[in-house]
C-alpha atoms as a PDB file:
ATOM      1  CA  UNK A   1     -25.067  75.368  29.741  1.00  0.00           C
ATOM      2  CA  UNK A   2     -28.405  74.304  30.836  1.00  0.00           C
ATOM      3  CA  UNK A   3     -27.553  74.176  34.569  1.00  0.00           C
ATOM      4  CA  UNK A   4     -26.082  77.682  34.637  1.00  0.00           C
ATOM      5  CA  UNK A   5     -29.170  78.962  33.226  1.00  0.00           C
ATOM      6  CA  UNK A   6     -31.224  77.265  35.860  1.00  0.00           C
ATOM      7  CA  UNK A   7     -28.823  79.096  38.559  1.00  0.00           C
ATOM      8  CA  UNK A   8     -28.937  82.575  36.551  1.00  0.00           C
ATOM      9  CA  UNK A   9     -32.965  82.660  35.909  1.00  0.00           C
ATOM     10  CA  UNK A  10     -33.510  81.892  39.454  1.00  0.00           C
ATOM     11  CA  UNK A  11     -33.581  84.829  41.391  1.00  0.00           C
ATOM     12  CA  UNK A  12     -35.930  86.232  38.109  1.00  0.00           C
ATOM     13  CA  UNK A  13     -38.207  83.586  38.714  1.00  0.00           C
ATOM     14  CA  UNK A  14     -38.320  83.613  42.680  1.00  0.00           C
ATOM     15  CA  UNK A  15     -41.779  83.723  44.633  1.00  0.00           C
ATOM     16  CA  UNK A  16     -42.613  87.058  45.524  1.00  0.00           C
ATOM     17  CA  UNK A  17     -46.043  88.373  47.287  1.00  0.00           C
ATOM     18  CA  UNK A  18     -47.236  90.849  44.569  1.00  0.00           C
ATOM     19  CA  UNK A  19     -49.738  91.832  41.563  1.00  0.00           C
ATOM     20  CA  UNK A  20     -49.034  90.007  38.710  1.00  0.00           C
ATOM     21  CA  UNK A  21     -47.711  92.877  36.339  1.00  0.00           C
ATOM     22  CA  UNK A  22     -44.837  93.340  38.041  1.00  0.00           C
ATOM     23  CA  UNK A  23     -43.309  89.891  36.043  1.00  0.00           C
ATOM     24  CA  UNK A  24     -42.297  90.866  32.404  1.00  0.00           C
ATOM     25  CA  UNK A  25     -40.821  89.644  29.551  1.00  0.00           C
ATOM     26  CA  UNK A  26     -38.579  91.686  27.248  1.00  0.00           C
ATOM     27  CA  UNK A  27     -36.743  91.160  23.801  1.00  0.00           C
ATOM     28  CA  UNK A  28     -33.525  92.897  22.517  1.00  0.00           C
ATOM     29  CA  UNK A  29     -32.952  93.394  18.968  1.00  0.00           C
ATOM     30  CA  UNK A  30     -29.129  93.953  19.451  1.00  0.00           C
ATOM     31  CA  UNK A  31     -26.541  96.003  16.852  1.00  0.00           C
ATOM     32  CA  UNK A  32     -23.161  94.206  18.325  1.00  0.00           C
ATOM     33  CA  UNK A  33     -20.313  95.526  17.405  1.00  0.00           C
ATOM     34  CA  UNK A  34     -17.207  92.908  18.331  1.00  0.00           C
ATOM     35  CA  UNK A  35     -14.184  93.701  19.105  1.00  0.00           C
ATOM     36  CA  UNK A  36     -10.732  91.781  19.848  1.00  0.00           C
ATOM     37  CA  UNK A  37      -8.082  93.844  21.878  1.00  0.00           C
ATOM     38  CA  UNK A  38      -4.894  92.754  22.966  1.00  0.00           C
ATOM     39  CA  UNK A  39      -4.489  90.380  20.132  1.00  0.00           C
ATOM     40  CA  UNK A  40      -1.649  87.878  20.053  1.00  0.00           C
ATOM     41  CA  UNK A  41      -0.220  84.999  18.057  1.00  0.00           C
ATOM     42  CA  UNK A  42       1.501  83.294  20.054  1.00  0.00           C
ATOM     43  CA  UNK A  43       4.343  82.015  18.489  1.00  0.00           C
ATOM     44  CA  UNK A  44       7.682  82.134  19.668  1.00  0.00           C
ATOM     45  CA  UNK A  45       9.091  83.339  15.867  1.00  0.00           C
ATOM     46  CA  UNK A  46       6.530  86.222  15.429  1.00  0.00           C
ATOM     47  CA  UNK A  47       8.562  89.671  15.863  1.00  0.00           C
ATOM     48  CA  UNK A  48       5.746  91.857  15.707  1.00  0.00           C
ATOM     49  CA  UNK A  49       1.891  92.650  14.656  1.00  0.00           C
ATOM     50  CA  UNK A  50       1.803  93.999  11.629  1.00  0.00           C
ATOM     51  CA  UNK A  51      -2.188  94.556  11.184  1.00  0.00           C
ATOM     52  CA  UNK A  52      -4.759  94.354  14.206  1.00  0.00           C
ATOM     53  CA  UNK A  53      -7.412  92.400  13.720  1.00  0.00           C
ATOM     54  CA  UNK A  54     -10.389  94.668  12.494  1.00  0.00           C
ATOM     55  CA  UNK A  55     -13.984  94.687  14.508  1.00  0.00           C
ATOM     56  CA  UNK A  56     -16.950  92.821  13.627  1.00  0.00           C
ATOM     57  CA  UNK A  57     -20.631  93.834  13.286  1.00  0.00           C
ATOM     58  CA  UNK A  58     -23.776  91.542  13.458  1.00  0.00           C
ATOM     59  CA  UNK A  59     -27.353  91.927  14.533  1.00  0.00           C
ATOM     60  CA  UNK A  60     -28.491  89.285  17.139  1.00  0.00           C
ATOM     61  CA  UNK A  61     -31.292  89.189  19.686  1.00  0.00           C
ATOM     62  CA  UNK A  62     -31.996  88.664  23.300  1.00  0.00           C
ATOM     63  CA  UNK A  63     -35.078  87.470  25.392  1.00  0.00           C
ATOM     64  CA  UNK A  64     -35.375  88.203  29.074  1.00  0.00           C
ATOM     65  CA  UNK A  65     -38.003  87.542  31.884  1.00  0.00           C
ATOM     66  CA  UNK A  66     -37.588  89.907  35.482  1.00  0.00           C
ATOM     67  CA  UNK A  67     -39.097  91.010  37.710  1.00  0.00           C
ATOM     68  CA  UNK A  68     -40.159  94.740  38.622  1.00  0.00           C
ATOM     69  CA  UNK A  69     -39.888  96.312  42.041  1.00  0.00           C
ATOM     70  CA  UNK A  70     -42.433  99.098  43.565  1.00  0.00           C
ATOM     71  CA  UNK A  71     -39.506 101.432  43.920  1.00  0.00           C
ATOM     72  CA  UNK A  72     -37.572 101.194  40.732  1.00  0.00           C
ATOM     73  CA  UNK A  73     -35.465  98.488  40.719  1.00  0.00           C
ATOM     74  CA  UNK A  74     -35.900  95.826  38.068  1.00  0.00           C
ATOM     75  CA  UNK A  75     -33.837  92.153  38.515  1.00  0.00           C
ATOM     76  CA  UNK A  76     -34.055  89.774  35.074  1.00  0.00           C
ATOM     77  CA  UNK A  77     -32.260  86.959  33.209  1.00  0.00           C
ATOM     78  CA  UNK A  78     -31.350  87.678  30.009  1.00  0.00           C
ATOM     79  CA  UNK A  79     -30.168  85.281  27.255  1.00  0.00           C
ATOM     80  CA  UNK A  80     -28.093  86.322  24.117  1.00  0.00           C
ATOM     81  CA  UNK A  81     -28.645  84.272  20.811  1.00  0.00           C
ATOM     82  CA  UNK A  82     -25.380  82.985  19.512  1.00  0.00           C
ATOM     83  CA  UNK A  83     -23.178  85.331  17.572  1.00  0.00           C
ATOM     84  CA  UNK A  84     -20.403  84.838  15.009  1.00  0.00           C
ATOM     85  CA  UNK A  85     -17.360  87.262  14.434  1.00  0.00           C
ATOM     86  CA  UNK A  86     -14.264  86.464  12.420  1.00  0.00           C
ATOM     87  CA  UNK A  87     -11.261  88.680  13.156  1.00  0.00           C
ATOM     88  CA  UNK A  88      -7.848  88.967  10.766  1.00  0.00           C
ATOM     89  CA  UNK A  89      -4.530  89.648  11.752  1.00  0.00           C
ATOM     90  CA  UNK A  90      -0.944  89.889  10.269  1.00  0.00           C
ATOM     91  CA  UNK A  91       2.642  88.946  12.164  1.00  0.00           C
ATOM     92  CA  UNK A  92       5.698  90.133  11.664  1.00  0.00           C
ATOM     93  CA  UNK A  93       7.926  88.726   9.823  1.00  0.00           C
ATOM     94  CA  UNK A  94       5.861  86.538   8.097  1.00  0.00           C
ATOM     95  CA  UNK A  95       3.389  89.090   6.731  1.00  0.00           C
ATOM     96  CA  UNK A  96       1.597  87.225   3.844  1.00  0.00           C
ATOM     97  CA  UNK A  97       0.069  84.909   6.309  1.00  0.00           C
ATOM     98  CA  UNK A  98      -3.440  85.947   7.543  1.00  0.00           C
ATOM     99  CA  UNK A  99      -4.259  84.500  10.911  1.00  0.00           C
ATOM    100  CA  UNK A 100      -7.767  84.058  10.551  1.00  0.00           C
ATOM    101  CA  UNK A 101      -9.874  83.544  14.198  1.00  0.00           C
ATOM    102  CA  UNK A 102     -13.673  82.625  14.327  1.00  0.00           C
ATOM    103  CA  UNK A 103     -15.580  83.519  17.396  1.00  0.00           C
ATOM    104  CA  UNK A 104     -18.823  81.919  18.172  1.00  0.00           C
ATOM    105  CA  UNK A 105     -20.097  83.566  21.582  1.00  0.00           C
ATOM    106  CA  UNK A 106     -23.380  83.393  23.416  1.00  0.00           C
ATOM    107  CA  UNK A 107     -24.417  84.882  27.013  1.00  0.00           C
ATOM    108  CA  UNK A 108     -26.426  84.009  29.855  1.00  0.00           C
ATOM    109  CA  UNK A 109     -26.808  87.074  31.977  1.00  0.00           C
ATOM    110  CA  UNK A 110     -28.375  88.558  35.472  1.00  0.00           C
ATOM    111  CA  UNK A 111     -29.057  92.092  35.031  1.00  0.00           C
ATOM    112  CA  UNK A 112     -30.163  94.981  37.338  1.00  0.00           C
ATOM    113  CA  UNK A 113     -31.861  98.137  35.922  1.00  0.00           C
ATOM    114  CA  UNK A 114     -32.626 101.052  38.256  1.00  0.00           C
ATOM    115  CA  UNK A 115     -35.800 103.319  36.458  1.00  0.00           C
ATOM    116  CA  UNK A 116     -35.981 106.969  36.704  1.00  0.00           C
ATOM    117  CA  UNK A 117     -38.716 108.449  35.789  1.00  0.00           C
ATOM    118  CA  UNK A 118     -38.678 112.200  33.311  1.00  0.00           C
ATOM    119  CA  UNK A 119     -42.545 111.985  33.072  1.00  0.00           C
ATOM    120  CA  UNK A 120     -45.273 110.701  33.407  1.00  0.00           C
ATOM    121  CA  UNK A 121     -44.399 108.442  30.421  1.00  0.00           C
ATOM    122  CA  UNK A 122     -40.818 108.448  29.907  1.00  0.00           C
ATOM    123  CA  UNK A 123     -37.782 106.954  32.331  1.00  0.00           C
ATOM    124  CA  UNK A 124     -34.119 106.925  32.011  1.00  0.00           C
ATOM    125  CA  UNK A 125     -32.586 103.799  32.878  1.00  0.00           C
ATOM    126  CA  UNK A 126     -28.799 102.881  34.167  1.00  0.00           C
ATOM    127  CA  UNK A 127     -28.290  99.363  34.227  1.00  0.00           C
ATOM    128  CA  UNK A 128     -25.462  96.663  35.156  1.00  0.00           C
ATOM    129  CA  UNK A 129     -25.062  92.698  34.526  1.00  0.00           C
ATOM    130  CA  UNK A 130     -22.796  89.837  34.992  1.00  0.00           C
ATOM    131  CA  UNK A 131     -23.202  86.109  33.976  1.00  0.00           C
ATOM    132  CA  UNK A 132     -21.471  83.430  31.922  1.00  0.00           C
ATOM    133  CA  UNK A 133     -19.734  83.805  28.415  1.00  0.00           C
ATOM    134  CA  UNK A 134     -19.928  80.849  26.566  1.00  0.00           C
ATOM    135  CA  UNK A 135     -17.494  80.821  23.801  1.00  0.00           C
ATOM    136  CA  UNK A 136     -15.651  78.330  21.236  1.00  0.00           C
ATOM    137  CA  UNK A 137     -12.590  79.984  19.279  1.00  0.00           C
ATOM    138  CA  UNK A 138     -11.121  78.462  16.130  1.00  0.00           C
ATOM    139  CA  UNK A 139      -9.376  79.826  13.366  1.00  0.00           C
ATOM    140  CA  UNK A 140      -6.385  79.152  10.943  1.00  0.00           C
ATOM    141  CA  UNK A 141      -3.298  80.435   9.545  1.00  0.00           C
ATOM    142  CA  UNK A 142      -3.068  81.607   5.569  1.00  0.00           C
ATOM    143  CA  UNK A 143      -5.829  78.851   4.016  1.00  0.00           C
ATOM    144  CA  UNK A 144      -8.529  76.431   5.765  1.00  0.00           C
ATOM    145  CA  UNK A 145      -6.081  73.759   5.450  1.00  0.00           C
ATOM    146  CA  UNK A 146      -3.797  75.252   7.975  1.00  0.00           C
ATOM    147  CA  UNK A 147      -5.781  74.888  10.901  1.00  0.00           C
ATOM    148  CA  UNK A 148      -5.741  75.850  14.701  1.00  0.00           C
ATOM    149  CA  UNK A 149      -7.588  73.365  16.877  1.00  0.00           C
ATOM    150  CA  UNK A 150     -11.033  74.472  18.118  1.00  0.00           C
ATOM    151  CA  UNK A 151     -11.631  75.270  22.137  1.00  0.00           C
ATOM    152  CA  UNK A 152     -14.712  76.034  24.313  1.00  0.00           C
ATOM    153  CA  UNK A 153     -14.754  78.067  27.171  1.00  0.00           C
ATOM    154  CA  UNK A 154     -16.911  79.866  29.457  1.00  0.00           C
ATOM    155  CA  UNK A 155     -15.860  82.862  30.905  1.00  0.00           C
ATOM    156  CA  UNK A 156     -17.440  85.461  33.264  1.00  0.00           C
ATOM    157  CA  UNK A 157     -18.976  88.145  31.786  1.00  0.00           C
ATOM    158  CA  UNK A 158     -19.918  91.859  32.638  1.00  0.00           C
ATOM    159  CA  UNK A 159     -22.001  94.442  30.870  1.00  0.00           C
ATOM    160  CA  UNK A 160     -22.652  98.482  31.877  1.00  0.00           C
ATOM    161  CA  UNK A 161     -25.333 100.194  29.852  1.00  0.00           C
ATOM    162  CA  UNK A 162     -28.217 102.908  29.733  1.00  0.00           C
ATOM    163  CA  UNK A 163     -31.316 103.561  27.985  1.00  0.00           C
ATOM    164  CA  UNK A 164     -34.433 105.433  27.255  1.00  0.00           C
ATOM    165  CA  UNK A 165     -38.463 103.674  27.750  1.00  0.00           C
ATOM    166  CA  UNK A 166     -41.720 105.211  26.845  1.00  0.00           C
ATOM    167  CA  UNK A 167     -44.695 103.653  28.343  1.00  0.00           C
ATOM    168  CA  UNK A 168     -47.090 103.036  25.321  1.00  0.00           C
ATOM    169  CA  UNK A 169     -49.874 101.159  27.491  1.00  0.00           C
ATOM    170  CA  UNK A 170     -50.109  99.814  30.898  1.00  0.00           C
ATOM    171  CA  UNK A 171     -48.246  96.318  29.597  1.00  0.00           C
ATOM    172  CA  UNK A 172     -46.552  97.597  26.827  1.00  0.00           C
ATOM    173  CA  UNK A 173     -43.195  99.634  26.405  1.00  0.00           C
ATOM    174  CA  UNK A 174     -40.826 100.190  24.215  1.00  0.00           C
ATOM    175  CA  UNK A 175     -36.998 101.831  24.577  1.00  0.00           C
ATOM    176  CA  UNK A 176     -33.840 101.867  23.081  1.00  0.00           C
ATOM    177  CA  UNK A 177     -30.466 102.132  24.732  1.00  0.00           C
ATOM    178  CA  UNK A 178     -26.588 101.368  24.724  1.00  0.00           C
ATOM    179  CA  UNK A 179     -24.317  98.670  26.780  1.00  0.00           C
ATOM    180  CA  UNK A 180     -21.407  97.370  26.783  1.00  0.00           C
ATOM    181  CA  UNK A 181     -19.940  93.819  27.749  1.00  0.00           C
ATOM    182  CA  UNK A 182     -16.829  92.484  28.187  1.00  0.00           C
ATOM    183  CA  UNK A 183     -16.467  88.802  27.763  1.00  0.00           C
ATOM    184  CA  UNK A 184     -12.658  87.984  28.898  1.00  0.00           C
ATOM    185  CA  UNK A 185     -10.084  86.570  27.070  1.00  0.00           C
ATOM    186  CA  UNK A 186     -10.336  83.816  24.341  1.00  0.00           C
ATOM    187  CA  UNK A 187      -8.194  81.457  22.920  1.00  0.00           C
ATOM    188  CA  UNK A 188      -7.888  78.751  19.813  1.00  0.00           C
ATOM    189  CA  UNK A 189      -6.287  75.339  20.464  1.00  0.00           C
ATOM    190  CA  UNK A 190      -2.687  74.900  19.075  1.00  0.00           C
ATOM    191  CA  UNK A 191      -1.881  74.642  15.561  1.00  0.00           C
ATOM    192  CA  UNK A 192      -2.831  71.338  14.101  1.00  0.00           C
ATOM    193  CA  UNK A 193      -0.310  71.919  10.716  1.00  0.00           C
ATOM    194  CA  UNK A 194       3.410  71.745  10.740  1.00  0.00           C
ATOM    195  CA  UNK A 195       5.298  74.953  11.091  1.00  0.00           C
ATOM    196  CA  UNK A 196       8.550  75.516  10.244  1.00  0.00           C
ATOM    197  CA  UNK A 197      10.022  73.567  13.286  1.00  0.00           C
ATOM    198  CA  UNK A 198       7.686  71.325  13.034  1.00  0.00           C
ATOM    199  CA  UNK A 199       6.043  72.071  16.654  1.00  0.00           C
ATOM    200  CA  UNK A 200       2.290  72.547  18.244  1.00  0.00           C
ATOM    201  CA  UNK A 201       3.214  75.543  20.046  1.00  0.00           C
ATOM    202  CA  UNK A 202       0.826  78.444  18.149  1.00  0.00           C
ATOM    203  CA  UNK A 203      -1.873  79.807  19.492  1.00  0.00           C
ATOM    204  CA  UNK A 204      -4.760  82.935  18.682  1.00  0.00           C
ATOM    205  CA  UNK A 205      -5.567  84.756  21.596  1.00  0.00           C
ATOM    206  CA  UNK A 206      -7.540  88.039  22.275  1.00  0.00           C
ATOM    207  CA  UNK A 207      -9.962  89.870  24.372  1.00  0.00           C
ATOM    208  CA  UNK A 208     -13.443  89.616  23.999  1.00  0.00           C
ATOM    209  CA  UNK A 209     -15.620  92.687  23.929  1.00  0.00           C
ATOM    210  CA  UNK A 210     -19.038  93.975  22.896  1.00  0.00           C
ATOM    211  CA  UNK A 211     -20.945  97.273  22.281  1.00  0.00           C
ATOM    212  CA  UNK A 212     -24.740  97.282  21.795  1.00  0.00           C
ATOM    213  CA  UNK A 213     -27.034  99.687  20.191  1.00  0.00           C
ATOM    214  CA  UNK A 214     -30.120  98.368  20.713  1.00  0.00           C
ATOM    215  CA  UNK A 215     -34.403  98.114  20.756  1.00  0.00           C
ATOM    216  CA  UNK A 216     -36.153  96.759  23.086  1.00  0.00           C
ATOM    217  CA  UNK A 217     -39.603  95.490  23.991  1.00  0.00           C
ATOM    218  CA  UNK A 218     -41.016  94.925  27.223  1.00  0.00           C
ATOM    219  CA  UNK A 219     -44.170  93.498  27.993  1.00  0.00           C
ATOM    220  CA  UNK A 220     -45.718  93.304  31.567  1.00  0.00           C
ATOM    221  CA  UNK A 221     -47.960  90.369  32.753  1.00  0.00           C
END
């Protein structure tokens, strides 16, 4: 993980002939709402979902450092603080057993943001990203005792947002805004109890998504 944010903060941190303020650093205070689409247990004796698994909301935070250009065009790396979700589903036909999956997720991202300015003060901002998902998936099946085996991946990741900053002093502004991130598709090990035939061929799976309402603070140097 510490390699790909070396390759990801890079072009942030590259050496560019200008005043100093144009480096900043920002933080994110972050409403995430998770969400897992496309849901499946895969097991070859399910006949059906019965319940989707429901969303998840957390607050987390994110710290960036970027660079702004003259003609308003910001480039930054951004990092996500881990974030847990826990999602609960129900299978047809064996509807009294919850399949429980826990999500742990955490981003390293290279965003673009292009400014547009309303006055003298305030801008409008659209902005886009893409970097690495890193993610480990667990879960179980009815109790804790009924385990799925744990799995780590990384997975490219996008994000799409927009947002509003007011210039409070020449360093300092603050803004608020919306995104969106997709983080691919996740997936537990196999099942680690006995089913019914006795195999290791159950799985949870879903796709990974995100929706941010969020606060920011940017601070130029």
């Amino acid at each position: 993980m510490r390699k790909i944010a070396y390759v990801l903060l890079l072009p942030a941190f590259a050496t560019f002939h200008a005043q100093a303020e144009n480096w900043y650093g920002s933080a994110k205070f972050n409403n995430a709402r998770q969400n897992l689409s496309s849901s499946l247990l895969t097991s070859p004796r399910v006949t059906g979902r019965v319940d989707a698994p429901d969303s998840s909301k957390s607050f987390v935070a994110s710290f960036a450092a970027g660079y702004a250009f003259d003609d308003g065009w910001r480039l930054e790396g951004e990092y996500t603080m881990p974030n847990n979700s826990t999602f609960k589903s129900y299978w047809a036909p064996f509807n009294a057993n919850v399949n429980s999956l826990h999500v742990h997720s955490q981003r390293l991202m290279l965003n673009g943001y292009k400014d547009i300015p309303i006055t003298s003060w305030l801008s409008f901002y659209a902005m886009a990203g893409v970097g690495v998902a890193r993610i480990e998936a667990e879960g179980y099946q009815t109790n804790e005792a009924r385990r799925f085996a744990s799995n780590r991946q990384h997975h490219l990741a996008y994000s799409v947002g927009m947002g509003l900053e007011a210039k409070v002093s020449q360093q300092l502004s603050l803004g608020a805004g919306y995104r969106y991130i997709d983080m691919g598709d996740v997936e537990t090990g196999y099942n680690t109890f006995a089913n019914r035939v006795n195999a290791r061929d159950e799985q949870l799976k879903g796709k990974l998504k995100e929706q941010n309402v969020f606060l920011e603070a940017r601070f130029s140097f």
